[in-house]
Protein backbone atom coordinates (compact mmCIF):
# COMPACT_ATOMS: atom_id res chain seq x y z
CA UNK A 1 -26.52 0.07 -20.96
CA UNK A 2 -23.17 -1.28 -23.05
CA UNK A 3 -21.43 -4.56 -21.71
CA UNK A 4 -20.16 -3.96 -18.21
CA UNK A 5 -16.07 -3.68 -19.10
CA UNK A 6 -13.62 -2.92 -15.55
CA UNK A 7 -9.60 -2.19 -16.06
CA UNK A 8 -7.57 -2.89 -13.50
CA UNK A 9 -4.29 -0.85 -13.51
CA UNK A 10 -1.12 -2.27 -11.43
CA UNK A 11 2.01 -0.08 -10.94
CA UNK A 12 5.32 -2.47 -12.16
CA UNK A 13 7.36 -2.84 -9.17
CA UNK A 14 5.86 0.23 -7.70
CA UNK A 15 8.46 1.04 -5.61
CA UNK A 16 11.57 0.42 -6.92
CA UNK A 17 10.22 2.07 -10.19
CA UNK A 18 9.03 5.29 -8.78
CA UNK A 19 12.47 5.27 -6.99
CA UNK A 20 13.95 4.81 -10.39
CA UNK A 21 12.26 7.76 -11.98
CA UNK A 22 12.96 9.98 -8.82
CA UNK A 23 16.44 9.31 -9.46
CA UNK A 24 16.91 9.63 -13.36
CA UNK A 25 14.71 12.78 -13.37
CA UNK A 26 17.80 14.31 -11.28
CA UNK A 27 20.21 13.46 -13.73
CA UNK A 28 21.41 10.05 -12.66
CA UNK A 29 22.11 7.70 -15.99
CA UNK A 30 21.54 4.06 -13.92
CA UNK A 31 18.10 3.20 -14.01
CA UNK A 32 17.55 1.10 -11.09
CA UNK A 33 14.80 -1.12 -13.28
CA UNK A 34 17.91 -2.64 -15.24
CA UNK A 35 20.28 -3.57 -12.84
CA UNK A 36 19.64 -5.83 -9.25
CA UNK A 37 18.54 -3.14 -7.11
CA UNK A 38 15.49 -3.76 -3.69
CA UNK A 39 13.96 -0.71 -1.96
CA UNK A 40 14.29 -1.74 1.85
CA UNK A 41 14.83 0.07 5.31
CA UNK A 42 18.29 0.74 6.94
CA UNK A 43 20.67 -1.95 6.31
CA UNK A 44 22.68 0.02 9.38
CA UNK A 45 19.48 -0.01 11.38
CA UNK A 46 17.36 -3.15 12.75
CA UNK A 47 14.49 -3.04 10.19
CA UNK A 48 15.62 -3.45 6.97
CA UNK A 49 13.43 -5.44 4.97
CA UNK A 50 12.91 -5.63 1.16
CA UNK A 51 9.91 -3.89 0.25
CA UNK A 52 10.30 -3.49 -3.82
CA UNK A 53 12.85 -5.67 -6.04
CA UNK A 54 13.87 -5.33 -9.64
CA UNK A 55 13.65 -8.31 -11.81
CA UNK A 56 17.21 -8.69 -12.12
CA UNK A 57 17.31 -9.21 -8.87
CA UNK A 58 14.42 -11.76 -8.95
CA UNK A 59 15.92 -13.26 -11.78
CA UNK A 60 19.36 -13.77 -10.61
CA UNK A 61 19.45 -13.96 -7.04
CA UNK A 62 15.76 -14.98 -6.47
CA UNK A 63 14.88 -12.29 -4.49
CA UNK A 64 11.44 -11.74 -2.61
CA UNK A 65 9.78 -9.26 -0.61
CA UNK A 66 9.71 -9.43 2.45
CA UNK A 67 13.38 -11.15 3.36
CA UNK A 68 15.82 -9.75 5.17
CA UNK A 69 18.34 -7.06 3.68
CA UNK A 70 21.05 -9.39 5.55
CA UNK A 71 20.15 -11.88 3.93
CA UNK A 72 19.88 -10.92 0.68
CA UNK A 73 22.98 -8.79 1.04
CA UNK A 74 24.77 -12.71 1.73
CA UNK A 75 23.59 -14.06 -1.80
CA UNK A 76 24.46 -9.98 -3.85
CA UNK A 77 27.55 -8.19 -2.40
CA UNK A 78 26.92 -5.82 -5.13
CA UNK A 79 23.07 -5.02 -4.73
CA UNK A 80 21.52 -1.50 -5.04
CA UNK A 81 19.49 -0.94 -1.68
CA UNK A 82 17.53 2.31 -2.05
CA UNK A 83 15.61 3.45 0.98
CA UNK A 84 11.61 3.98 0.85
CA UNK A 85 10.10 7.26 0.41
CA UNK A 86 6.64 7.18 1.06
CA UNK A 87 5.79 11.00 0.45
CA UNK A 88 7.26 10.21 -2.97
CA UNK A 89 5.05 7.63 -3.56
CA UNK A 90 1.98 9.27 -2.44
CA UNK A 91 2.55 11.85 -5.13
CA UNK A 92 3.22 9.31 -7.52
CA UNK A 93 -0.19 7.65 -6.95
CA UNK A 94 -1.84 10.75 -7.41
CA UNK A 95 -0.20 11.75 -10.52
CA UNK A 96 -1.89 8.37 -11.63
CA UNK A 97 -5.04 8.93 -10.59
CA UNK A 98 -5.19 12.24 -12.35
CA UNK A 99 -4.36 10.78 -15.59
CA UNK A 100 -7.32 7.70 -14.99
CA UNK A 101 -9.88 10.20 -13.72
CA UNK A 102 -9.72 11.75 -17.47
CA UNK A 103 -11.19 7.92 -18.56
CA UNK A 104 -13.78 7.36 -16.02
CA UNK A 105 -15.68 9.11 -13.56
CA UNK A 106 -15.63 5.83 -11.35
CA UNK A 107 -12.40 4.83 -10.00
CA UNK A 108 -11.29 2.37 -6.80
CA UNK A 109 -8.64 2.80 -5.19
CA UNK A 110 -7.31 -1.08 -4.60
CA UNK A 111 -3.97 -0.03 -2.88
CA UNK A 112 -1.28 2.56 -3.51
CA UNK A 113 -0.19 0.98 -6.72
CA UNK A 114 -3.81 -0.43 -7.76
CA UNK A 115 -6.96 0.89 -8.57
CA UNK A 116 -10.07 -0.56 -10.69
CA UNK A 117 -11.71 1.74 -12.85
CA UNK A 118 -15.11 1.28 -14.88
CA UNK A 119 -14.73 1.58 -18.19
CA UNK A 120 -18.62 0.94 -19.02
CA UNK A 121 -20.14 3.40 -21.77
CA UNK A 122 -16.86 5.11 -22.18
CA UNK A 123 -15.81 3.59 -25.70
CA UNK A 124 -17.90 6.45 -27.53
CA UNK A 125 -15.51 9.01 -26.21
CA UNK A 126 -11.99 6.90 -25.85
CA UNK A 127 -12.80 4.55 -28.23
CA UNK A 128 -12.57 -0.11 -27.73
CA UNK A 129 -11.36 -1.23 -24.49
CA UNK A 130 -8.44 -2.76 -25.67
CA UNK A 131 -7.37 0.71 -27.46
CA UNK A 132 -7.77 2.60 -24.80
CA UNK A 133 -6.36 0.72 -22.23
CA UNK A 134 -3.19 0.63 -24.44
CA UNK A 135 -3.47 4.51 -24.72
CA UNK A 136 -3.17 5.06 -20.98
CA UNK A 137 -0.86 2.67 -20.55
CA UNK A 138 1.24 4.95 -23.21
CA UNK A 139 0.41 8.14 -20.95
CA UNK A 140 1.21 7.08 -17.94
CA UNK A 141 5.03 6.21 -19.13
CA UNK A 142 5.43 9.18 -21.43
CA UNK A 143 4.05 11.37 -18.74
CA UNK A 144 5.57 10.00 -14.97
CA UNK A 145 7.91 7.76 -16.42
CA UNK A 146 6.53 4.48 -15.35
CA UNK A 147 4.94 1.28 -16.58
CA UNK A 148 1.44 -0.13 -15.47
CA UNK A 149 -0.18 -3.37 -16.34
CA UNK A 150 -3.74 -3.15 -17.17
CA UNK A 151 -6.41 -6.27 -16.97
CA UNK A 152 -9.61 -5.96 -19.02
CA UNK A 153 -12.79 -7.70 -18.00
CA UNK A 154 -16.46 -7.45 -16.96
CA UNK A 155 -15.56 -8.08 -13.31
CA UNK A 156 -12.93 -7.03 -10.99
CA UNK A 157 -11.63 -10.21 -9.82
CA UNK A 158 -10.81 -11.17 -13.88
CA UNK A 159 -9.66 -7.70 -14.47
CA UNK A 160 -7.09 -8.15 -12.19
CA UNK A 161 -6.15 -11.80 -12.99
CA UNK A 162 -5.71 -10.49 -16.31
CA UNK A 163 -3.91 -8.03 -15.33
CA UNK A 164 -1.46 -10.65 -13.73
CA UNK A 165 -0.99 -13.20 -16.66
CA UNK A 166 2.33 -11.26 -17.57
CA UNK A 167 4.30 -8.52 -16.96
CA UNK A 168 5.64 -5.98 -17.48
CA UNK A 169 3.78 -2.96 -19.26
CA UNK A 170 1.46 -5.74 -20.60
CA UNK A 171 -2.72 -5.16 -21.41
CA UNK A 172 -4.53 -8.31 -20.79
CA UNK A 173 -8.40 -9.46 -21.96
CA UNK A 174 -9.97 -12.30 -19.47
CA UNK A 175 -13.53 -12.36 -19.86
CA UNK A 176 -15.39 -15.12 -19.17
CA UNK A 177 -15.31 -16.84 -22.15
CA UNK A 178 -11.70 -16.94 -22.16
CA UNK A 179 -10.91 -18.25 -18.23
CA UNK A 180 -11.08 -21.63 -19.04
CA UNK A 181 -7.84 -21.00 -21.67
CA UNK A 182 -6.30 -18.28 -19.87
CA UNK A 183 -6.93 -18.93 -16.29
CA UNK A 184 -7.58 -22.41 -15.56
CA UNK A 185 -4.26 -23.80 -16.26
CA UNK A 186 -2.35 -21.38 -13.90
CA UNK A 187 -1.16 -22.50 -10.46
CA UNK A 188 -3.90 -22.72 -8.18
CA UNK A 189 -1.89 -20.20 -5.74
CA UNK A 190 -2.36 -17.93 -8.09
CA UNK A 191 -5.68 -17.26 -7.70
CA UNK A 192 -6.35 -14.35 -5.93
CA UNK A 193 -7.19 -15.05 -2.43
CA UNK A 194 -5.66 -18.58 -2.51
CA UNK A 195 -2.91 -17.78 -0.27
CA UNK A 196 -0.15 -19.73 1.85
CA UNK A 197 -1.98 -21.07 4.21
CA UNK A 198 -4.82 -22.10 1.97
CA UNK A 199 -2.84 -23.65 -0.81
CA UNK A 200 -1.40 -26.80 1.05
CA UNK A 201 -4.76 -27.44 1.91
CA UNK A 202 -5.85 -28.50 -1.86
CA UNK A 203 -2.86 -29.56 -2.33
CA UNK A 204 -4.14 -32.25 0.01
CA UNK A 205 -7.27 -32.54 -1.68
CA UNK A 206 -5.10 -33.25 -5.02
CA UNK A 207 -5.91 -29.59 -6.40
CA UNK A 208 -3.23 -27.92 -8.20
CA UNK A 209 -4.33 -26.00 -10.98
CA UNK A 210 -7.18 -23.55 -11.39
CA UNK A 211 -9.21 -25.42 -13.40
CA UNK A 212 -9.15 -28.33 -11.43
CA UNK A 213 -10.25 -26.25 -8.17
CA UNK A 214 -12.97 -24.62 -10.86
CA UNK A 215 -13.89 -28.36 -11.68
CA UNK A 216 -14.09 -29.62 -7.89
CA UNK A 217 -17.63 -29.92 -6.14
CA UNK A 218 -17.71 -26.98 -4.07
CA UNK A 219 -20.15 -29.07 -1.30
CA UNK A 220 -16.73 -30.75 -1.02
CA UNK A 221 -14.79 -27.40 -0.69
CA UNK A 222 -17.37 -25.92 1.88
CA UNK A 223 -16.94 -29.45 4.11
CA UNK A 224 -12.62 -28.51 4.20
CA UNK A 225 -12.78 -24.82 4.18
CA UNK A 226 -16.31 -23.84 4.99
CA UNK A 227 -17.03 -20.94 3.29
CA UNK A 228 -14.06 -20.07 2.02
CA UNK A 229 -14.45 -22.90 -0.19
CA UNK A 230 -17.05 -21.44 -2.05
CA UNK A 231 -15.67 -18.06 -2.52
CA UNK A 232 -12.37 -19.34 -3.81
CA UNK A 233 -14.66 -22.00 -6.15
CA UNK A 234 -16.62 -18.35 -6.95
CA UNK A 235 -13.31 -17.07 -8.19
CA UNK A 236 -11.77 -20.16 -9.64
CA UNK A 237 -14.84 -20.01 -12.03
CA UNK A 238 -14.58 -16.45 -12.50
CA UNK A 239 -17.67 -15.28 -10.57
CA UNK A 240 -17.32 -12.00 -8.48
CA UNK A 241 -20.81 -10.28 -7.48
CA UNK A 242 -19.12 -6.96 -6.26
CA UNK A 243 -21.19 -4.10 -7.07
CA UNK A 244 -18.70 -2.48 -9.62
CA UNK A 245 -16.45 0.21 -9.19
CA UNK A 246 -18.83 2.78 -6.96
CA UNK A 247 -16.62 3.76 -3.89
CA UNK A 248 -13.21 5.28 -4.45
CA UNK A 249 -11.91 3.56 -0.92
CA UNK A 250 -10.32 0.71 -0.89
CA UNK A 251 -11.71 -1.88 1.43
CA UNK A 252 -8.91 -2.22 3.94
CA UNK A 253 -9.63 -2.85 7.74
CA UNK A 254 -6.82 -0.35 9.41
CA UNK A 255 -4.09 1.99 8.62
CA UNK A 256 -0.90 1.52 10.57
CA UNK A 257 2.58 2.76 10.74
CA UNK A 258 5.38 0.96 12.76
CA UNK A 259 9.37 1.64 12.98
CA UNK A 260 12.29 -0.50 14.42
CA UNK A 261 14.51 2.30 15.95
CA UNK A 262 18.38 1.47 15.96
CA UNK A 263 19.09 3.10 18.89
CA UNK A 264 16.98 1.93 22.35
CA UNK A 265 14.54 4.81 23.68
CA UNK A 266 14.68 4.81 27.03
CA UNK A 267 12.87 7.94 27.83
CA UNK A 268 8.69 8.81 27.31
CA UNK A 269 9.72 11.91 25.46
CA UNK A 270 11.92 10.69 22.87
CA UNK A 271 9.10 7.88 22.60
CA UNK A 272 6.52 11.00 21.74
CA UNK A 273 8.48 12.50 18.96
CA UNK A 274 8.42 8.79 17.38
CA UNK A 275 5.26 8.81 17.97
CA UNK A 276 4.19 12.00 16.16
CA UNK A 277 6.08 11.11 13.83
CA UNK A 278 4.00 7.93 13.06
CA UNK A 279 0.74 9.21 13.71
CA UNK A 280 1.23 12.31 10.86
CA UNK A 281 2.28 9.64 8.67
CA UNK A 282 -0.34 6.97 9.01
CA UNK A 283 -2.93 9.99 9.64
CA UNK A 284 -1.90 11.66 6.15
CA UNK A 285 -2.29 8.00 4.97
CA UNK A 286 -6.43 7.76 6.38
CA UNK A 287 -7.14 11.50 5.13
CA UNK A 288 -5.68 10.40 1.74
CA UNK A 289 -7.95 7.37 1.66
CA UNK A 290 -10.80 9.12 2.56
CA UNK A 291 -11.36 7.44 6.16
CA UNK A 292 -12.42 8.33 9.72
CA UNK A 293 -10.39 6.24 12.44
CA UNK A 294 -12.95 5.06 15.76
CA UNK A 295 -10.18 3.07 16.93
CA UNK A 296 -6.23 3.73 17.99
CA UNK A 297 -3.64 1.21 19.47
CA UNK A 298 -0.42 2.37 20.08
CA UNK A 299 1.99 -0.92 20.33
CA UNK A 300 5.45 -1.57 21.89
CA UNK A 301 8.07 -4.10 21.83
CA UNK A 302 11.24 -3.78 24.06
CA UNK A 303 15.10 -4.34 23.42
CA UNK A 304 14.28 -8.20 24.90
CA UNK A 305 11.37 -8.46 22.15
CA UNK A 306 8.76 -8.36 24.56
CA UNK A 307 5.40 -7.13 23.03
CA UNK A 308 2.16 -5.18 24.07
CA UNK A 309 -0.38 -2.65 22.95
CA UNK A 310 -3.01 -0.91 24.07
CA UNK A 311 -5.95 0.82 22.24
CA UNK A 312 -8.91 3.40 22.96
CA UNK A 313 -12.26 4.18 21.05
CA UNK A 314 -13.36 7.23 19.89
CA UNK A 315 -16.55 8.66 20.93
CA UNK A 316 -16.89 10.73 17.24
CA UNK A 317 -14.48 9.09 14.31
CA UNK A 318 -12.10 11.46 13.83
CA UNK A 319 -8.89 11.88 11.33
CA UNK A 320 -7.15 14.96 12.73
CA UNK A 321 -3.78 14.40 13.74
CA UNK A 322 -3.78 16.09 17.06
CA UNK A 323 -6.42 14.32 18.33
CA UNK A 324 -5.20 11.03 17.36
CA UNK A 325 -1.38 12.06 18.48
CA UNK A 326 -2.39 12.94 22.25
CA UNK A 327 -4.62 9.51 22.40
CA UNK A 328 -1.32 8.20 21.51
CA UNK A 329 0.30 9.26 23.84
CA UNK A 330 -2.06 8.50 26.55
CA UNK A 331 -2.47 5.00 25.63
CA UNK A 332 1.91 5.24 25.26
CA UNK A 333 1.91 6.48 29.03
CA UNK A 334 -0.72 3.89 30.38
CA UNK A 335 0.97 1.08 28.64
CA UNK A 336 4.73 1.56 28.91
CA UNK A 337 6.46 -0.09 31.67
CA UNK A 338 10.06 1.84 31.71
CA UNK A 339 11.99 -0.85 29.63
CA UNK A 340 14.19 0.24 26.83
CA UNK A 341 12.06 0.51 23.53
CA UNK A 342 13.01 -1.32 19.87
CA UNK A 343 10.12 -0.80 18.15
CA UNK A 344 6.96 1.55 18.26
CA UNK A 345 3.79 1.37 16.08
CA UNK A 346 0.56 3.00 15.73
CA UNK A 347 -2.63 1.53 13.99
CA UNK A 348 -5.81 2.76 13.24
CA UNK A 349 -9.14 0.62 12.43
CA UNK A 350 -13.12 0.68 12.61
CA UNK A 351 -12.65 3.03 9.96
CA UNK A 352 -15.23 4.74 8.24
CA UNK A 353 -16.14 7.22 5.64
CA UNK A 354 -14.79 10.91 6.18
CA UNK A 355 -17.35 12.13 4.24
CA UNK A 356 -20.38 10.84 6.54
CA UNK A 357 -19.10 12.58 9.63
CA UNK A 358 -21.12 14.83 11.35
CA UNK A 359 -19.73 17.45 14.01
CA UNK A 360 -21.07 17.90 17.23
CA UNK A 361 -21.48 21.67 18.81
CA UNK A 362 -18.75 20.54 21.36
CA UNK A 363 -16.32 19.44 18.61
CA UNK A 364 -17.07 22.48 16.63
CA UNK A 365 -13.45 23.69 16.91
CA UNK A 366 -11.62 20.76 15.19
CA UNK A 367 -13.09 22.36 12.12
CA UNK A 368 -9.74 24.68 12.12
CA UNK A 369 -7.84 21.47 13.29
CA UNK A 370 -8.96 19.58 9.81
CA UNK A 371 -8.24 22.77 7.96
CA UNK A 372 -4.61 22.68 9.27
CA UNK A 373 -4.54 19.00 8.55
CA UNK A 374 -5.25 19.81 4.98
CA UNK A 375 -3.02 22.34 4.10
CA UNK A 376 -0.03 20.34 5.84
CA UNK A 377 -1.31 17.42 3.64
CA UNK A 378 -0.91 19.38 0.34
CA UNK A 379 2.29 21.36 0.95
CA UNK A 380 3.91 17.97 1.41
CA UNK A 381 2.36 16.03 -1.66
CA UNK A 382 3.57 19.33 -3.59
CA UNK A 383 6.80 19.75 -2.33
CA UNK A 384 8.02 16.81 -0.38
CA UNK A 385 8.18 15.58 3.16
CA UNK A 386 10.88 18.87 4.36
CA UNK A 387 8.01 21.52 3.23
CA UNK A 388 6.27 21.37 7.04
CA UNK A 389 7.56 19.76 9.89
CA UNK A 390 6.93 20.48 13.58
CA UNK A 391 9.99 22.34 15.27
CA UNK A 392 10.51 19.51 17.94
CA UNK A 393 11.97 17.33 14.89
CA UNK A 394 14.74 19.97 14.41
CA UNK A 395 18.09 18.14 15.13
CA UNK A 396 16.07 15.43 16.96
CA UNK A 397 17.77 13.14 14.52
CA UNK A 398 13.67 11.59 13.93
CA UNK A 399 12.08 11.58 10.62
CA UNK A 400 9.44 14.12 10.52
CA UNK A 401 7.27 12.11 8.37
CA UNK A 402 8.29 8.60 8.39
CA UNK A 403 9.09 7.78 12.09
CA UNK A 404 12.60 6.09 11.00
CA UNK A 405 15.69 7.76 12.25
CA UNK A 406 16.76 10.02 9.34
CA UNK A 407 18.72 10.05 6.22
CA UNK A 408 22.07 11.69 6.21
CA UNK A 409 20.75 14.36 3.82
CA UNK A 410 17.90 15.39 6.46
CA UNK A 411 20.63 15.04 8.78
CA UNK A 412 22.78 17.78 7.15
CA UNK A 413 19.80 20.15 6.39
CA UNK A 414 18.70 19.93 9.97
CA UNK A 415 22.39 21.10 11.14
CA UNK A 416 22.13 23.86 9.16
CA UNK A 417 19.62 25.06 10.36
């Protein structure tokens, strides 16, 4: 067996890019990737949030993720706010994937806009690493119209540190003869899983680069941060004992979906069709992922920002829709307490592997349920969000898909009909 060599492939400013293609693919000449643009929610509504920026808008008006579209909005008059599609970018990551799958038969899925795959043994048919890393990188713009970064190494955790050094539409080596030139002198928040709240912490210690939390005693990093200490010394060295690229799921604990409504529900059955809603999204979301659900918790949080949730097991794991929609609802009924609603969400966890579960005789019939699911799924990665909807969204004024009160175009189509 050849040298173990993993890429790791990360969408540039997933988001706003795949927005930006949507766009100039219909004929419009700005592309949003060149000018200060964010994708966020509904600057009209209560939950508008950036979610994607451009680099321009990094640049100039040091934008992050995460801030408030008010507040940005303060510091650029004149910013571009497009709003998120998520069925977009669904079909976006699967246009990816098709393209990878033709370089590897082992490929995991990281998030929507990551994935690792294992490029071991592959060079006799696509030839070095670094070639063909370049190659797909080349594909993947002339094809969908977007950039990826890839990282090259014999481990995950350098793959995608390399994959990080810069961007954009860069291909990065770090192997582990090269982390003590390419890695070490980098921030030590850069480190992958050296995050805010772990960062001040050696910063205390007098840590500040990679290479000096590499060169710390790591019985000293286990005394301050027990065993986190000798993970992130692990990484900081470049060790990462994974066991490759084998499963195709990411390793995520839960799926959720959540929307801040701008208009106070006040009644349970407007709460249901926000509800459906989110469950067809986030359940859509587990199918694609490749997950059963054992746990759902339906939460709430009131026009005075008062917050509770509730949540119910599952006696078989289960991804269907229906099923998870009228727990929903239960849990919605048992919990609510009659005030006016501002925000609903839905989460899903204990998840497992779809493909390991087994029906029982009494759950024979969900069979046609999953079937349904399916072919619901596929119409709307083929032909958008508007292919299938449930008749209770008709001129409901709710986002079949996304839960968020919908876009004037919906809003027109739904009139006419």
């Amino acid at each position: 067996m050849g040298k173990r060599i993993i890429f790791h492939i990360d969408v540039n400013s997933a988001y706003l890019s795949w927005e930006a293609v949507y766009r100039l693919q219909r004929g419009e000449s700005l592309d949003l990737r060149t000018v200060p643009s964010v994708v966020g929610g509904d600057e009209a509504s209560r939950h508008g949030i950036v979610l994607a920026k451009s680099m321009s808008a990094k640049a100039l008006y040091k934008i992050q993720t995460g801030e408030s579209l008010f507040a940005v909005r303060q510091r650029a008059p004149n910013l571009i706010i497009a709003p998120p599609r998520y069925d977009l970018y669904m079909q976006c990551h699967k246009a990816m994937l098709s393209i990878l799958e033709e370089y590897s038969p082992s490929i995991q899925i990281f998030s929507i806009d990551e994935c690792f795959i294992d490029y071991t043994n592959m060079e006799a048919i696509w030839g070095p690493p670094l070639d063909a890393a370049h190659a797909i990188g080349k594909r993947i713009e002339k094809e969908l119209g977007f950039t990826v970064n890839i990282g090259i190494s014999s481990n995950k955790l350098l793959a995608k540190m390399g994959g990080d050094l810069k961007k954009p539409n860069m291909v990065h080596t770090l192997f582990p003869e090269e982390v003590r030139t390419k890695m070490w002198p980098l921030p030590v928040e850069d480190l992958y899983g050296v995050g805010r709240a772990t960062a001040p912490k050696l910063y205390q210690m007098g840590i500040y680069t990679i290479g000096e939390l590499a060169n710390t005693d790591p019985e000293l990093l286990k005394y301050k941060l027990k065993s986190y200490g000798q993970l992130i010394w692990d990484y900081a060295n470049g060790i990462e004992e994974s066991n490759g690229v084998k499963d195709s799921r990411p390793p995520i604990k839960g799926i959720g979906n959540s929307t801040t409504i701008n208009f106070d529900v006040d009644n349970k059955y407007d709460a249901y069709k926000i509800l459906l809603s989110l469950t067809e999204m986030v359940c859509m979301r587990l199918r694609q992922a490749g997950f059963c659900a054992q746990l759902v918790a339906v939460s709430i949080k009131t026009n005075e920002f008062k917050h509770y949730s509730h949540q119910k097991k599952f006696y078989t794991p289960t991804d269907h829709t229906t099923v998870i929609y009228e727990s929903a609802c239960r849990l919605f009924d048992e919990s609510w307490k009659g005030e006016p609603i501002r925000h609903l969400g839905i989460r899903l966890s204990e998840l497992c592997g779809n493909d390991f579960i087994q029906l029982s005789i009494l759950e024979a019939h969900n069979e046609k349920k999953k079937k349904l699911d399916e072919t619901i799924d596929n119409l709307r990665m083929k032909f958008g969000s508007k292919a299938a909807f449930r008749s209770v969204f008709l001129h409901s004024g709710i986002h079949p898909i996304s839960g968020g009160v919908m876009e004037e175009e919906y809003q027109m189509m739904s009139s006419l009909l």
